[in-house]
Protein backbone atom coordinates (compact mmCIF):
# COMPACT_ATOMS: atom_id res chain seq x y z
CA UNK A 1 0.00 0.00 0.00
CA UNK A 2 1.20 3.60 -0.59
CA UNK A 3 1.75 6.03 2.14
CA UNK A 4 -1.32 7.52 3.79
CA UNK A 5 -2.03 10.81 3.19
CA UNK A 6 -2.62 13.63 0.75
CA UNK A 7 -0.14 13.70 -1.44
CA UNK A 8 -0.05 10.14 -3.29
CA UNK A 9 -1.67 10.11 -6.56
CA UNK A 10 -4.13 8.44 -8.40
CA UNK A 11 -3.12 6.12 -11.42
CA UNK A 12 -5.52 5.38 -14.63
CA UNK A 13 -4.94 4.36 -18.10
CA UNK A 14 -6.88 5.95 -20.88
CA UNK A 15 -8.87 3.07 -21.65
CA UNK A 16 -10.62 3.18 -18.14
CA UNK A 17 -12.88 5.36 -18.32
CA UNK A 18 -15.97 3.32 -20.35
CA UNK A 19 -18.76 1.47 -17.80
CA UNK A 20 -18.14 -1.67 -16.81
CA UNK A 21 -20.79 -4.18 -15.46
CA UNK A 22 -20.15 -5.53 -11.96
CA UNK A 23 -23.37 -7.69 -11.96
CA UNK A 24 -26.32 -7.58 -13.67
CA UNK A 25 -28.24 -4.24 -13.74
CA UNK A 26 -25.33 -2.82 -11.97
CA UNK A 27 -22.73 -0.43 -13.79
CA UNK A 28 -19.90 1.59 -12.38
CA UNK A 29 -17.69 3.97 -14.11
CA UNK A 30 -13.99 5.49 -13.96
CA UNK A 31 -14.18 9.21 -14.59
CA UNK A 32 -11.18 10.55 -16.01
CA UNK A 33 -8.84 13.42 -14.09
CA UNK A 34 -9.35 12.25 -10.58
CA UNK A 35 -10.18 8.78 -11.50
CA UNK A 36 -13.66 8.79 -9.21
CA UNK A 37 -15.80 6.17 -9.82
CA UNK A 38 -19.91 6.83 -10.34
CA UNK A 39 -22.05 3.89 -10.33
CA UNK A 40 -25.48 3.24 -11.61
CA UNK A 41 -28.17 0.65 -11.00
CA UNK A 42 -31.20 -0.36 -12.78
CA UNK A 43 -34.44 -1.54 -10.82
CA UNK A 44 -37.64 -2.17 -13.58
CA UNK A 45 -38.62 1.14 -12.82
CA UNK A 46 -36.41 3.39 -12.01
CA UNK A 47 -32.46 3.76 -11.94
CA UNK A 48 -30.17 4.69 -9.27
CA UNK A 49 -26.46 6.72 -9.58
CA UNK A 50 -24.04 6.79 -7.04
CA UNK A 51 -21.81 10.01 -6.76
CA UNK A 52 -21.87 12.60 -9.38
CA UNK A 53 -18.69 13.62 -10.89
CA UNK A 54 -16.91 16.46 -10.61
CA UNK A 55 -18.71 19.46 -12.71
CA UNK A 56 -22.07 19.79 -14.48
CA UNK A 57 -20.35 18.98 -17.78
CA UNK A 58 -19.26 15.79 -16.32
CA UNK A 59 -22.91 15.26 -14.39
CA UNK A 60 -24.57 15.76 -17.81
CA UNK A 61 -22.58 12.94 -19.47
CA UNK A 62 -23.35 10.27 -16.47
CA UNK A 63 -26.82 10.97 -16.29
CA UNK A 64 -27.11 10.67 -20.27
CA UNK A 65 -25.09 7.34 -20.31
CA UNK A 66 -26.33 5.54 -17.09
CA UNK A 67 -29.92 6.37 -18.67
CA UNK A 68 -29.20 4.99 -22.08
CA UNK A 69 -27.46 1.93 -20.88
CA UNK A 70 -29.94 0.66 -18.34
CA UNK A 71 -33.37 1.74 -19.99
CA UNK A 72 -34.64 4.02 -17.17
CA UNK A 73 -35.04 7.16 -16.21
CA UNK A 74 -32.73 8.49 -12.96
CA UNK A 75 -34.96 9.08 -10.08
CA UNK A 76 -32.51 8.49 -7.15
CA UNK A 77 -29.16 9.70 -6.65
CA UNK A 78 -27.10 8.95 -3.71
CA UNK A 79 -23.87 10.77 -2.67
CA UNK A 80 -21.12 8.64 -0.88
CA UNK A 81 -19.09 12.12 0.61
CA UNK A 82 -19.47 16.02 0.05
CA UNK A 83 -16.20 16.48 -1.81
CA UNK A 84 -16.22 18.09 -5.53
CA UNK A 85 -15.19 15.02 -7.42
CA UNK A 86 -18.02 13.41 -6.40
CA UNK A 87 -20.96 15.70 -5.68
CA UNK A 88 -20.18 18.90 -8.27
CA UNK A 89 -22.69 16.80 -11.19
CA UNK A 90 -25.82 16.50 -9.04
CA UNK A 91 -27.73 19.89 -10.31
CA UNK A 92 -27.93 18.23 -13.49
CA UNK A 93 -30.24 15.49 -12.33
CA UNK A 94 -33.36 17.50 -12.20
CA UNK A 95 -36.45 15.87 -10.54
CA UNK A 96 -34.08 13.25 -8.80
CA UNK A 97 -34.35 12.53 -4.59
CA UNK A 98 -30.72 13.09 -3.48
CA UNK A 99 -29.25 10.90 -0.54
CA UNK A 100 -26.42 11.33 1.67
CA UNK A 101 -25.03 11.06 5.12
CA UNK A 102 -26.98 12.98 7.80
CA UNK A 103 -25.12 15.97 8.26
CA UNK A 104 -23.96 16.36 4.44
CA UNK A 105 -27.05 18.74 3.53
CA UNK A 106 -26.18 21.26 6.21
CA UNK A 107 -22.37 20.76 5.34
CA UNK A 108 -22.86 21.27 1.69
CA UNK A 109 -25.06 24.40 2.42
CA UNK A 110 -22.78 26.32 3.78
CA UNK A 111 -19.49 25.31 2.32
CA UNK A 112 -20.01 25.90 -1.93
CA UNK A 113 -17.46 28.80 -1.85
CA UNK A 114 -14.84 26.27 -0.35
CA UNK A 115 -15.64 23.20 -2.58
CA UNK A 116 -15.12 25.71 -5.35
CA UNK A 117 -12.12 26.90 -4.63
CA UNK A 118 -10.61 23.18 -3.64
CA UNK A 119 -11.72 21.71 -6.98
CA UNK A 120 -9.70 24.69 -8.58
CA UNK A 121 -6.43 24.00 -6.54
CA UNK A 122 -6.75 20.72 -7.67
CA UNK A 123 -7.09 21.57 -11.55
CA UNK A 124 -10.96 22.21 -12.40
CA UNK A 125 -11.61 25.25 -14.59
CA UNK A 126 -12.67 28.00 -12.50
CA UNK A 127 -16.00 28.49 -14.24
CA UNK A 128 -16.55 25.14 -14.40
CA UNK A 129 -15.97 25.02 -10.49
CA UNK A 130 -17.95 28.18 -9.75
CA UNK A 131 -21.12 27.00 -12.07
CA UNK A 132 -21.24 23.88 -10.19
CA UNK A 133 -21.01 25.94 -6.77
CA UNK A 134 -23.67 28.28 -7.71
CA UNK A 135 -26.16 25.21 -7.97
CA UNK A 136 -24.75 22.51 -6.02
CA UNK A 137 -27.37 20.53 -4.31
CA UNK A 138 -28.87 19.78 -0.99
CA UNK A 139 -29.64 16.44 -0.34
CA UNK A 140 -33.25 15.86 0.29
CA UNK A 141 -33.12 12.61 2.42
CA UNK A 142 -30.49 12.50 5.47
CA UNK A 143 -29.47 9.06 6.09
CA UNK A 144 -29.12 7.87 9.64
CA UNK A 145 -28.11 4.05 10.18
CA UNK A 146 -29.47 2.40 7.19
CA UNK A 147 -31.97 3.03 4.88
CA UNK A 148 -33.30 0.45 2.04
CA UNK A 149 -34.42 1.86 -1.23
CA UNK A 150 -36.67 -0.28 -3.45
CA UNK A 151 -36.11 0.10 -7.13
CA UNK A 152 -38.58 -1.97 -8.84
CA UNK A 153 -37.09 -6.06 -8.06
CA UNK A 154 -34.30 -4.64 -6.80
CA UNK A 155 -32.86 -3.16 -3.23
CA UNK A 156 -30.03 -0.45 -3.10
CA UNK A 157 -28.99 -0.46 0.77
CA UNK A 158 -27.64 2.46 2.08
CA UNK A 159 -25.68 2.49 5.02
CA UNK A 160 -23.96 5.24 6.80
CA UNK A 161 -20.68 4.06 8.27
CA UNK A 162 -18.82 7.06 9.01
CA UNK A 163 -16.91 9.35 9.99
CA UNK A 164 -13.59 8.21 8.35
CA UNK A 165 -12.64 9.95 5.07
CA UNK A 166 -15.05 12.28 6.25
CA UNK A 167 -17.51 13.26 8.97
CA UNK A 168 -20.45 11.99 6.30
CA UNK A 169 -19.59 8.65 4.99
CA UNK A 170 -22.53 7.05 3.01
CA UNK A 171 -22.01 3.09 1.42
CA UNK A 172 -24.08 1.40 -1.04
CA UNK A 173 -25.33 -2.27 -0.67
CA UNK A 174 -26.57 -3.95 -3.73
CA UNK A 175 -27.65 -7.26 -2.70
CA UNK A 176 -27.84 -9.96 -5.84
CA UNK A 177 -24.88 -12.06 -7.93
CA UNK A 178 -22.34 -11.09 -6.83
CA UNK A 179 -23.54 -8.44 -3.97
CA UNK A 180 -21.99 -5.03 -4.80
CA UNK A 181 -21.05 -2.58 -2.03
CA UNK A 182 -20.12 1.10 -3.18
CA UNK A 183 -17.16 2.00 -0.81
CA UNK A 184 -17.07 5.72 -1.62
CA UNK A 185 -13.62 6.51 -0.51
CA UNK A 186 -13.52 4.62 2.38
CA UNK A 187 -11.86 2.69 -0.33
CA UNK A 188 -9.39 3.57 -2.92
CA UNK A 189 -7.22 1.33 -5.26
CA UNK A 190 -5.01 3.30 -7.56
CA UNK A 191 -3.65 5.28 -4.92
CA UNK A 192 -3.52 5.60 -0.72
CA UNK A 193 -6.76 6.66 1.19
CA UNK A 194 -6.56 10.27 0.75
CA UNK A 195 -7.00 11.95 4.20
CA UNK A 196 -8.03 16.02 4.33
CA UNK A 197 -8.48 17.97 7.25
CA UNK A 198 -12.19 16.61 7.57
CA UNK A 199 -11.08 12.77 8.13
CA UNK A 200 -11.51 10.72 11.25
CA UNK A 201 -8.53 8.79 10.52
CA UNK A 202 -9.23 6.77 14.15
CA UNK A 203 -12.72 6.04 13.10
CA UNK A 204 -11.72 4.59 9.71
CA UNK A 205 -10.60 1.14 10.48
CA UNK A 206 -14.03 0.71 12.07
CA UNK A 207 -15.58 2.01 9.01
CA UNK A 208 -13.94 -0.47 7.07
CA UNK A 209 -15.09 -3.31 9.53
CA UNK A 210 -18.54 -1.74 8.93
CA UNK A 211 -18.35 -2.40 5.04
CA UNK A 212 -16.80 -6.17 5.27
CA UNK A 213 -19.51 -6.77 7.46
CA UNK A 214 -21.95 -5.03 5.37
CA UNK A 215 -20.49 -7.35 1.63
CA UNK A 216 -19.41 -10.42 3.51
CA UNK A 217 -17.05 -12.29 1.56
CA UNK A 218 -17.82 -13.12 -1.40
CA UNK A 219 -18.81 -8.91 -2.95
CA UNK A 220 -17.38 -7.31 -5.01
CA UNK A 221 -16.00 -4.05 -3.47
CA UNK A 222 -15.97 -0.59 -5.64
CA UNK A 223 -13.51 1.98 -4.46
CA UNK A 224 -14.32 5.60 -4.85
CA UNK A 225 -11.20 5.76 -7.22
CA UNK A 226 -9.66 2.33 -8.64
CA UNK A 227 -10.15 -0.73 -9.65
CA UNK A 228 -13.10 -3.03 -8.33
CA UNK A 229 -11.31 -4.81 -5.24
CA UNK A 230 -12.05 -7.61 -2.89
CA UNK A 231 -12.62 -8.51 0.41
CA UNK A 232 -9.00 -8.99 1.58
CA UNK A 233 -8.13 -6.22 -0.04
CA UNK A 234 -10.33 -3.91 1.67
CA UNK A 235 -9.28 -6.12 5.25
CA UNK A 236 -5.40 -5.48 4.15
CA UNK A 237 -6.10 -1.55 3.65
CA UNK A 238 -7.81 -1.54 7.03
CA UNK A 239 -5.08 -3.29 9.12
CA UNK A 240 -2.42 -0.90 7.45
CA UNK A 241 -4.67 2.46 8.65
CA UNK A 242 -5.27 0.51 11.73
CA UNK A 243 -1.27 0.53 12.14
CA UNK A 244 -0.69 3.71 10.87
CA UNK A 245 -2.72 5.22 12.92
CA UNK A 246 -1.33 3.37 16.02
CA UNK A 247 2.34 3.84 14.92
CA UNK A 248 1.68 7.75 15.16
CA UNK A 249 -0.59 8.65 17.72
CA UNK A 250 -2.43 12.11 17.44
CA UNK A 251 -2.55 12.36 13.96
CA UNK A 252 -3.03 16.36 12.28
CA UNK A 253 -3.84 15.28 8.04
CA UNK A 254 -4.08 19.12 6.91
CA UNK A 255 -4.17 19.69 3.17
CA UNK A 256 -7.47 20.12 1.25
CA UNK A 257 -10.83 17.91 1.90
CA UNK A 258 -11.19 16.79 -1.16
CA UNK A 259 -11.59 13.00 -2.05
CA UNK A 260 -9.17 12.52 -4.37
C-alpha cells in the first residue's frame, strides 16, 4: 500500500474510463482526471447513480449514459461524501431525490465557496468550479443508520458508516450475484486513502469493519477511485490504517478535503 495521506496520486490508463458491469443491472464507471468512480443501477422502474462527478459537464454525461445503458429514467441519486469530485454533477439530475449522510445537507449548504475553490487547486476550470457551486445541491433525504431503497425487483442499501474519510460517509449495498457494495472513498485502489483535514482517521478502520460486514465475503468491493477490489483487499487496507494510525498517535492530516 502507498503512504497515507494527501499527497499520493491516483493512477488510470486511458482506456478506463468506459462502464463496466459488476453484476447484472449494476454499472460503475472510472471518470477521467481524478479517477472517481460513479455507479449506476437499474431496478424495472427506475435507476439509481451513485456520486456525481466532478462538474455539471461531467454530471450531464453520467446521467445521459447511465440512462441509455440501463433503460430508465434516474430518479434516485445517492452521494457517498461532500467532496467536488463526487458531488459537483448533481444539479444536473433534475427531478431526482438526493441521498447522503446525515449531516452532508447542512455541510454542503454552507461550504459551496470552499468546494469551489478546492476543486480549482486541484485543476478544475474555474468556471466550471464556480457553475457547479452556484447550484450545487442539498440532499433531500439525510441518512441515519441504514436506509433500504426499493427500485422496482431490486434493493439499493444504504448504510452510513462514518466518519472516516469524512464526517459523512454514506455506502451502497446492492444485494444480488455477486452483492456489490459502493465504498465511496472509504476505499481507494489506484492510490492511498486520501485523508483532508475533515477525516476521522481513528474512526476509519471501524468504518472499514462496517463495510466487510456489510459485503461479507464473497462482494465485489468498488472503491471511490480504482479498480473493483475484494474482500482482503479492503481487510489489508484496514489493518495498514489501523497501524498507521497506532504507529503515530495524534494524527493532524491538513491539506485540502477533497476526495481525491
Amino acid at each position: 500500500m502507498q503512504p497515507f495521506g494527501e499527497d499520493a496520486g491516483h493512477h488510470q490508463s486511458a482506456d478506463d474510463h468506459s462502464w463496466e458491469r459488476v453484476a447484472p443491472g449494476v454499472l460503475r464507471r472510472r471518470l477521467p482526471q481524478w479517477d472517481a468512480t460513479v455507479g449506476a443501477v437499474g431496478g424495472d422502474h427506475c435507476a439509481l447513480v451513485i456520486d456525481t462527478g466532478s462538474s455539471l459537464r461531467e454530471g450531464a454525461v453520467i446521467r445521459a449514459e447511465a440512462t441509455a445503458l440501463l433503460g430508465r429514467r434516474v430518479t434516485r441519486v445517492v452521494l457517498t461524501h461532500p467532496h467536488f469530485d463526487h458531488v459537483f454533477g448533481a444539479a444536473v439530475f433534475a427531478g431526482a431525490e438526493v441521498y447522503a449522510a446525515v449531516g452532508a445537507d447542512e455541510l454542503l449548504a454552507r461550504s459551496a465557496e470552499l468546494l469551489r475553490d478546492d476543486a480549482v487547486a486541484h485543476g478544475l476550470l474555474e468556471d466550471e468550479a464556480g457553475e457547479a457551486a452556484d447550484v450545487l445541491v442539498r440532499p433531500h433525504h439525510p441518512v441515519s443508520g441504514q436506509l433500504t431503497l426499493d427500485l422496482g425487483g431490486r434493493e439499493a442499501v444504504l448504510v452510513n458508516v462514518g466518519p472516516a474519510h469524512t464526517e459523512h460517509d454514506l455506502a451502497v449495498l446492492v444485494p444480488g450475484s455477486p452483492d456489490v457494495v459502493f465504498c465511496g472513498d472509504l476505499v481507494e485502489e489506484s492510490g492511498a486513502p486520501q485523508a483532508g483535514a475533515d477525516a476521522h482517521p481513528a474512526h476509519w478502520p471501524a468504518a472499514l469493519d462496517r463495510l466487510l460486514a456489510l459485503g461479507g465475503e464473497d462482494a465485489v468491493y468498488v472503491p471511490g477511485h480504482g479498480a473493483l477490489v475484494d474482500a482482503a483487499y479492503v481487510r489489508a487496507q484496514r489493518d495498514e490504517l489501523a497501524r498507521r494510525f497506532a504507529s503515530q498517535g495524534t494524527w493532524a492530516p491538513g491539506g485540502p478535503s477533497r476526495g481525491t
